[in-house]
Protein backbone atom coordinates (compact mmCIF):
# COMPACT_ATOMS: atom_id res chain seq x y z
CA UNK A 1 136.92 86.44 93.91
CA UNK A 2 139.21 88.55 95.93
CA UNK A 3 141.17 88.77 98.91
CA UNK A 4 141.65 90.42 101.85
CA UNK A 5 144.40 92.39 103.56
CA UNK A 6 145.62 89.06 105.40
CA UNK A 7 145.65 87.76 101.89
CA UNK A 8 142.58 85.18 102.11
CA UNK A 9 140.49 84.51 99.53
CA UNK A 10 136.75 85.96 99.83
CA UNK A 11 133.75 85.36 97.74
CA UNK A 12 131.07 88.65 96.84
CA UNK A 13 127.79 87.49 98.32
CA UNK A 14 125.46 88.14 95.82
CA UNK A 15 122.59 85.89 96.51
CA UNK A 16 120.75 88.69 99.10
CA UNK A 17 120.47 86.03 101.89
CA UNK A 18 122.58 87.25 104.66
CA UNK A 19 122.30 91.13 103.72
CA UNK A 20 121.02 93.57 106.17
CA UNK A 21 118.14 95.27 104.51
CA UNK A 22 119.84 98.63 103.45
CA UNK A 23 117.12 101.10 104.72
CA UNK A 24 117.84 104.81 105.85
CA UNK A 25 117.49 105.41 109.71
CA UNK A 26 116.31 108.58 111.01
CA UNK A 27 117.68 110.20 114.22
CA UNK A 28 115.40 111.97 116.54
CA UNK A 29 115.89 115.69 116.60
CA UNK A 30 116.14 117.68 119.67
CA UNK A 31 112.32 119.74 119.19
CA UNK A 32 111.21 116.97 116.72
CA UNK A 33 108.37 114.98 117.82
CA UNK A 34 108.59 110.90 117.92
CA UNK A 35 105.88 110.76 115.08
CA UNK A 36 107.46 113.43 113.00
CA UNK A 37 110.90 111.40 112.65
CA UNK A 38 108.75 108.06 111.90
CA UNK A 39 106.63 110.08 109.04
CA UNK A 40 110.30 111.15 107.83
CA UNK A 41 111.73 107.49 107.91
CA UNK A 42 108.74 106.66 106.04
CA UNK A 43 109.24 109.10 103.30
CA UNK A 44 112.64 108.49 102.93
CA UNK A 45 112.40 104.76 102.46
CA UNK A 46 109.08 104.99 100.78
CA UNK A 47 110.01 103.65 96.49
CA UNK A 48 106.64 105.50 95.42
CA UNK A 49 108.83 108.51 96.93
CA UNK A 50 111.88 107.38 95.00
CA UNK A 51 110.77 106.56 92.04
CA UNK A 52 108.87 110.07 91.82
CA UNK A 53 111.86 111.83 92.24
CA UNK A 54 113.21 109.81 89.20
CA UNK A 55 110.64 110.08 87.20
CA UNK A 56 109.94 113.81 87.65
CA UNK A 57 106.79 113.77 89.43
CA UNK A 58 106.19 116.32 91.90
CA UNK A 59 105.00 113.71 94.94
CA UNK A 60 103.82 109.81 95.13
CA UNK A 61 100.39 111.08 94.71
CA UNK A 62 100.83 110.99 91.02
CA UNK A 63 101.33 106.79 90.90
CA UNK A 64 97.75 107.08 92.63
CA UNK A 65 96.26 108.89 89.73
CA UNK A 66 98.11 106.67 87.48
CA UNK A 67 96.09 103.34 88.86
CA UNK A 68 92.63 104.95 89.29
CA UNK A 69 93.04 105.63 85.41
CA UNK A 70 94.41 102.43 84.57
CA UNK A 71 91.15 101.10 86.07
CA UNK A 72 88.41 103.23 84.93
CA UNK A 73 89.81 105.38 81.82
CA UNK A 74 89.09 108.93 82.32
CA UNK A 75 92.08 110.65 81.64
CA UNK A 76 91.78 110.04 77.71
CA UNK A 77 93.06 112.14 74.45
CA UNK A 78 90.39 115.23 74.33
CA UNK A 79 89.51 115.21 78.10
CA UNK A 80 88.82 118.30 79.39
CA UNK A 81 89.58 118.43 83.44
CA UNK A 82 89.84 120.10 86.09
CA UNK A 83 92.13 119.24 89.24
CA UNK A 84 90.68 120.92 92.00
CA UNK A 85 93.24 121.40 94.84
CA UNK A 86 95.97 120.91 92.42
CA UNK A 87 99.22 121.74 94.11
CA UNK A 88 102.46 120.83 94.06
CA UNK A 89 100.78 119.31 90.97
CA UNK A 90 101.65 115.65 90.61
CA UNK A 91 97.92 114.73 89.10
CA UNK A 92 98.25 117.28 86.66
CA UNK A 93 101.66 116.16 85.50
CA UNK A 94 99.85 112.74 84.69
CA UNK A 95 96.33 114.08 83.37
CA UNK A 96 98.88 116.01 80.61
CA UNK A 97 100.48 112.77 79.16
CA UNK A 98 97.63 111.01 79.46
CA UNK A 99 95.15 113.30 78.11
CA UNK A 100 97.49 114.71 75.02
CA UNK A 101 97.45 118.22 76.15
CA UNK A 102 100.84 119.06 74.53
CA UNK A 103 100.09 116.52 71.39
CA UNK A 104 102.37 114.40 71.61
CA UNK A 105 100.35 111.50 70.44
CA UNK A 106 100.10 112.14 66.75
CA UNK A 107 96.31 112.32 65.18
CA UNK A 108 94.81 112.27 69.17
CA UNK A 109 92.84 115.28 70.35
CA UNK A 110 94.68 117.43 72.94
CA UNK A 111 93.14 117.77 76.17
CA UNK A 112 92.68 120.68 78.25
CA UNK A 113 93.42 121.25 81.71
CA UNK A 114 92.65 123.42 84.97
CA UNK A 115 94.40 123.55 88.02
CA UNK A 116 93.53 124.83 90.90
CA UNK A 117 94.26 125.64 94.38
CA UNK A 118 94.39 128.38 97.29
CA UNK A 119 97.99 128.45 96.55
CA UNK A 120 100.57 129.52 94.11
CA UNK A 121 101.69 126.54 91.81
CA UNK A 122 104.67 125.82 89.99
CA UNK A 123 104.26 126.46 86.07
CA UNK A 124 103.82 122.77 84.42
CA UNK A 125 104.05 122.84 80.76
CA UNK A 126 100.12 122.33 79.67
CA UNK A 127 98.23 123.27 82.39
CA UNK A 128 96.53 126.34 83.45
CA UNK A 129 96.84 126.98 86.68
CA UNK A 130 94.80 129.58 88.88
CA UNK A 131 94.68 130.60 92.16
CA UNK A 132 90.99 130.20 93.32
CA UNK A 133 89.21 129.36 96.16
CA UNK A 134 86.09 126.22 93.93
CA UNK A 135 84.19 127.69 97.09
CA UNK A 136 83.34 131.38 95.90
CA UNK A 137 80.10 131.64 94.47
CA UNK A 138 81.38 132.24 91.24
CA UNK A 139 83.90 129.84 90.86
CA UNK A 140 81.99 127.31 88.36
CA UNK A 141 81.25 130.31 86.05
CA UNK A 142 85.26 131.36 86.56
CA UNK A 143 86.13 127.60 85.28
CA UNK A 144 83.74 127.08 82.73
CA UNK A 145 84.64 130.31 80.97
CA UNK A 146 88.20 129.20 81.00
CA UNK A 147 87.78 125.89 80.08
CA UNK A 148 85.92 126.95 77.29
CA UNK A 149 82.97 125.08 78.18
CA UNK A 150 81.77 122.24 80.39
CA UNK A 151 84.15 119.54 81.83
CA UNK A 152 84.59 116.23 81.07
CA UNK A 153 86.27 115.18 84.46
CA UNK A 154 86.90 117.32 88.10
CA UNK A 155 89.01 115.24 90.40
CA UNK A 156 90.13 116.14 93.65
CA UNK A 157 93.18 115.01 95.53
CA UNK A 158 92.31 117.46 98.65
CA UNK A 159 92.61 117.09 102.37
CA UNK A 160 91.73 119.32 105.21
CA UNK A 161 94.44 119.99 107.75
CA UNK A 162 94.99 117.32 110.14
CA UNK A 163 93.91 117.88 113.46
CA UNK A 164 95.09 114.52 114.88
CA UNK A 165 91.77 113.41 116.35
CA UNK A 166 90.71 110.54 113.33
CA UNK A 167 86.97 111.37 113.51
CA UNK A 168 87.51 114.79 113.04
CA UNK A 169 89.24 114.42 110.07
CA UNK A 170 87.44 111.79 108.70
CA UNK A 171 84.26 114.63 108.75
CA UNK A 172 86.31 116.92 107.55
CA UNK A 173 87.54 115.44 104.31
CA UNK A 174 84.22 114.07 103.63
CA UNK A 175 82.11 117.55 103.97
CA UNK A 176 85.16 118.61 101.24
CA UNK A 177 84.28 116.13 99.21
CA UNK A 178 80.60 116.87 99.27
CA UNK A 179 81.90 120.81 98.33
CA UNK A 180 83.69 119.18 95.25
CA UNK A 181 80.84 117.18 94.33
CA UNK A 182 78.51 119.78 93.97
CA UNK A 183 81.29 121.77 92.13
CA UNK A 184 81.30 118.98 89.93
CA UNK A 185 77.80 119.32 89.76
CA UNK A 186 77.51 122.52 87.65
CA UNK A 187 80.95 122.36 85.35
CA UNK A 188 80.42 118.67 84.25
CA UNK A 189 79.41 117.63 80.95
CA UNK A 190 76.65 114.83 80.64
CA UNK A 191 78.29 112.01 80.97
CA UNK A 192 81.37 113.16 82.38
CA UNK A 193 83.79 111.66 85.72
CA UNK A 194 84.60 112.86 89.36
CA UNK A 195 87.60 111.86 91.17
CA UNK A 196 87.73 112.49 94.92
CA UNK A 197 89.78 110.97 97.99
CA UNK A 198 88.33 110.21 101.64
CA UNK A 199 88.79 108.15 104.41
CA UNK A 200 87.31 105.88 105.73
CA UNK A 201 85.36 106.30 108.82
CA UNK A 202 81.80 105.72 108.81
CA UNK A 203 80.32 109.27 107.62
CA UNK A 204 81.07 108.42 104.10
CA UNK A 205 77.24 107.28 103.26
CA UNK A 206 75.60 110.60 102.62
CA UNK A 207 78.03 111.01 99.96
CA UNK A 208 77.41 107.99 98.43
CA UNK A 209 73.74 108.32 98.24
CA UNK A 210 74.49 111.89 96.57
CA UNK A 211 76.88 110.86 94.01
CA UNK A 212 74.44 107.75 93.23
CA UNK A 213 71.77 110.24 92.55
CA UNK A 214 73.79 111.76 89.74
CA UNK A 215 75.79 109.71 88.50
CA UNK A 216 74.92 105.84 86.73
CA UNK A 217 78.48 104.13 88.47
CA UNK A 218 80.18 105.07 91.76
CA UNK A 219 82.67 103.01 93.14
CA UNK A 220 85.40 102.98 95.96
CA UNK A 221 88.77 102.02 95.32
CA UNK A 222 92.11 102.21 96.77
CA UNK A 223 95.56 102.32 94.60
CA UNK A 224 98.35 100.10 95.18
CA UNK A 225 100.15 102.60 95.84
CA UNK A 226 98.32 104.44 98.95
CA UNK A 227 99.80 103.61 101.98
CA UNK A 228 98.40 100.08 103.50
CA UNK A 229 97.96 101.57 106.90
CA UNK A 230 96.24 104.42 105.78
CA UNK A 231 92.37 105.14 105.75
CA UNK A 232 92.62 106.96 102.53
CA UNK A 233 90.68 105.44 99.53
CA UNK A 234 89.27 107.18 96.69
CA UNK A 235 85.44 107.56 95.76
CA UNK A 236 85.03 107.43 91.97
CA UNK A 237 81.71 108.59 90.02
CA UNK A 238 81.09 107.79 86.41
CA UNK A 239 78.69 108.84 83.73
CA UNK A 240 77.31 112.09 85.07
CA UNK A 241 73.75 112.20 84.46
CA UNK A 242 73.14 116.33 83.99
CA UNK A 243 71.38 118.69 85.91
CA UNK A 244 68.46 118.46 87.32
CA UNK A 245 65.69 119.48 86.40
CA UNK A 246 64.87 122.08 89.03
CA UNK A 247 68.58 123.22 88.37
């Protein structure tokens, strides 16, 4: 209990009822469209946004990673992956804990991973990052030689630039998808795991009769923490059943 300048006495609320909610408003910028400040406000308020700043992740994209391995177990001790559109590199921040790459968990294997992207990356202790287009021709050979060997998972976290018409980019992620897949096709391991995100939007079932053809478990799923008005979702294909024959 205090008081006031007029010397009455005054009670600290502390219940919450009565509060304004204590959000951060963002003014519109002269040259700044309408839906860039709301995208900002978003951000800015977003806790998946907070609490990767406090954790040290480099974007909310690595909670998403987080619950699509809480769910189906792929980033394990040993696992040997490859994060295909990598950058800024929040997924490969997690696939290092998770998979022991720096052995940290005492008598576990340590993992191996491969990051890459068109871009330059920030160093992350653990990973091996290159810049490489999965695209060229010779990319699979590129990655298995570096890896060592074959894969155990390839996940994907990629998106094609946004051209603002939803059909559009609902093809568009979904023909990058198919590119990853067949990436994913000749650096797995028997019985190994792809990771990739799309929208939703109707085009999605070619993929899904692909990625049933070579794989014994695919599945859709979207994290807690994606955005609730987004179309984003994830596709997720388990136990990869080898090459064909004719491969």
């Amino acid at each position: 209990m205090g008081k006031t300048p007029t010397g009455k006495n005054t009670t600290k609320n502390t219940s919450g009822r009565g509060q304004r909610d204590l959000k951060v408003k963002v003014k519109s910028a002269r040259g700044r469209k309408l839906s860039s400040t709301r995208w900002l406000q978003r951000q800015l308020n977003d806790p998946y946004v907070k609490r990767a700043q406090a954790e040290g992740y480099r974007g909310r994209a690595a909670f998403k990673i987080m619950e699509i391995d809480d769910k189906y177990r792929f980033l394990v001790p040993g696992a040997r992956i490859v994060d295909l559109g990598a950058a800024p590199g929040g997924w490969c921040q997690v696939a290092v804990k998770r998979s022991n790459i720096l052995g940290e968990k005492s008598g576990k294997a340590k993992g191996t991973i491969l990051a890459i992207d068109l871009q330059e990356m920030e160093p992350i202790a653990g990973c091996d990052i290159h810049q490489l287009d999965f695209m060229e021709d010779d990319a699979d050979l590129k990655v298995k030689e570096w890896l060592g060997g074959m894969a155990d998972v390839v996940m994907s976290d990629m998106a094609a630039s946004s051209s603002g018409h939803k059909q559009t980019d609902h093809n568009r992620i979904i023909a990058l998808c198919e590119a990853a897949a067949y990436f994913a096709f000749d650096v797995l391991e028997e019985g190994g795991t792809f990771i990739a995100k799309t929208l939703a939007g109707g085009a999605e079932g070619d993929l899904q009769k692909l990625l049933k053809q070579r794989f014994t478990k695919v599945a859709n799923f979207k994290p807690p923490s994606s955005r609730q008005d987004s179309s984003e979702k994830f596709v997720v294909a388990l136990g990869f059943k080898g090459p064909l024959e004719e491969e």
